[in-house]
Protein backbone atom coordinates (compact mmCIF):
# COMPACT_ATOMS: atom_id res chain seq x y z
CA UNK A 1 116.79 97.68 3.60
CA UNK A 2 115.02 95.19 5.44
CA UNK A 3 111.39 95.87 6.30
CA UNK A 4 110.50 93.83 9.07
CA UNK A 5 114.19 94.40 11.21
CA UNK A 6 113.18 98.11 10.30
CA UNK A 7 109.63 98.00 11.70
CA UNK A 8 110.48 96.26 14.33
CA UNK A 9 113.06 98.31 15.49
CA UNK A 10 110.33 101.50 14.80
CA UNK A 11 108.38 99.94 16.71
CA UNK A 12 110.18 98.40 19.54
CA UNK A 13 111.86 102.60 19.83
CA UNK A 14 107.98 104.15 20.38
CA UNK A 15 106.99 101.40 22.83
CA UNK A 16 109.99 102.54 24.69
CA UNK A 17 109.23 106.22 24.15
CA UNK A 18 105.40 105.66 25.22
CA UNK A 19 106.21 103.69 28.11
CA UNK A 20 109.25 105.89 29.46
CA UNK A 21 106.98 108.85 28.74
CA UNK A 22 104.08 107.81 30.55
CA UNK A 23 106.30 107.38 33.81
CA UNK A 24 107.70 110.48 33.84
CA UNK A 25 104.91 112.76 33.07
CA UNK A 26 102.74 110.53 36.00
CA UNK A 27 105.79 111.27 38.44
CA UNK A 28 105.52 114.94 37.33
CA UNK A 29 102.00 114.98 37.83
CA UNK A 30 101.91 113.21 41.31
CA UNK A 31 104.96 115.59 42.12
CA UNK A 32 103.41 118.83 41.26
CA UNK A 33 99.84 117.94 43.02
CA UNK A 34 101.74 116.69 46.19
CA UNK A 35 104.04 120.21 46.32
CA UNK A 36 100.89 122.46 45.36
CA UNK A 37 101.82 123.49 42.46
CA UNK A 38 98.75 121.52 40.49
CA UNK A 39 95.38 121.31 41.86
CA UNK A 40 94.48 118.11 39.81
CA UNK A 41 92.19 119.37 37.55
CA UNK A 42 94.07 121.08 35.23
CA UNK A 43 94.56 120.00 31.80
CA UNK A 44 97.70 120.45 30.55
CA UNK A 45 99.30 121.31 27.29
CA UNK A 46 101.83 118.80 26.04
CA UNK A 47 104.30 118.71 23.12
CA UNK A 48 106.43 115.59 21.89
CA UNK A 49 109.34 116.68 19.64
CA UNK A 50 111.17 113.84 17.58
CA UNK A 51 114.40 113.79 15.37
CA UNK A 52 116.13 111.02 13.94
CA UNK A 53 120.06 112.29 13.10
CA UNK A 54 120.55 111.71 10.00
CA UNK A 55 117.19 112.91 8.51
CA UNK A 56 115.58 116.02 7.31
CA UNK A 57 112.30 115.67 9.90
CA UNK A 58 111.01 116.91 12.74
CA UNK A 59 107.62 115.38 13.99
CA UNK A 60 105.89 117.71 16.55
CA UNK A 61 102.77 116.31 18.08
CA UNK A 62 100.54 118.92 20.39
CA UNK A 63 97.60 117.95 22.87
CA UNK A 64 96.20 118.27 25.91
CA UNK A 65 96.47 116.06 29.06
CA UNK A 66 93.64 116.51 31.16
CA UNK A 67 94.00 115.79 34.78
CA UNK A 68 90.27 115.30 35.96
């Protein structure tokens, strides 16, 4: 295996998760206030779930998203 293609390509997958994530939930956000259905204080509970086919693992990651 090599290391560095492997970290890079680790790494170059999260910045794409992080970056597509942070779009959507904003959109969801700015949705949701706009149609009343969030006041913009809330916080929010949020939960990433990742897989990789092919391995045993499943990485869930819990926390909050505070809105004010």
């Amino acid at each position: 295996m090599n290391e560095e293609a492997f970290n890079l390509g680790v790494r170059k997958f999260l910045k794409k998760f992080g970056v597509t994530a942070q779009r959507e939930i904003e959109k969801a956000v700015d949705d949701g206030v706009r149609d009343g259905k969030l006041r913009g204080s809330e916080t929010l509970k949020a939960r990433a779930i990742l897989t990789i086919d092919g391995l045993p693992m499943q990485v869930v990651i819990d926390d909050d998203i505070p809105l004010a």
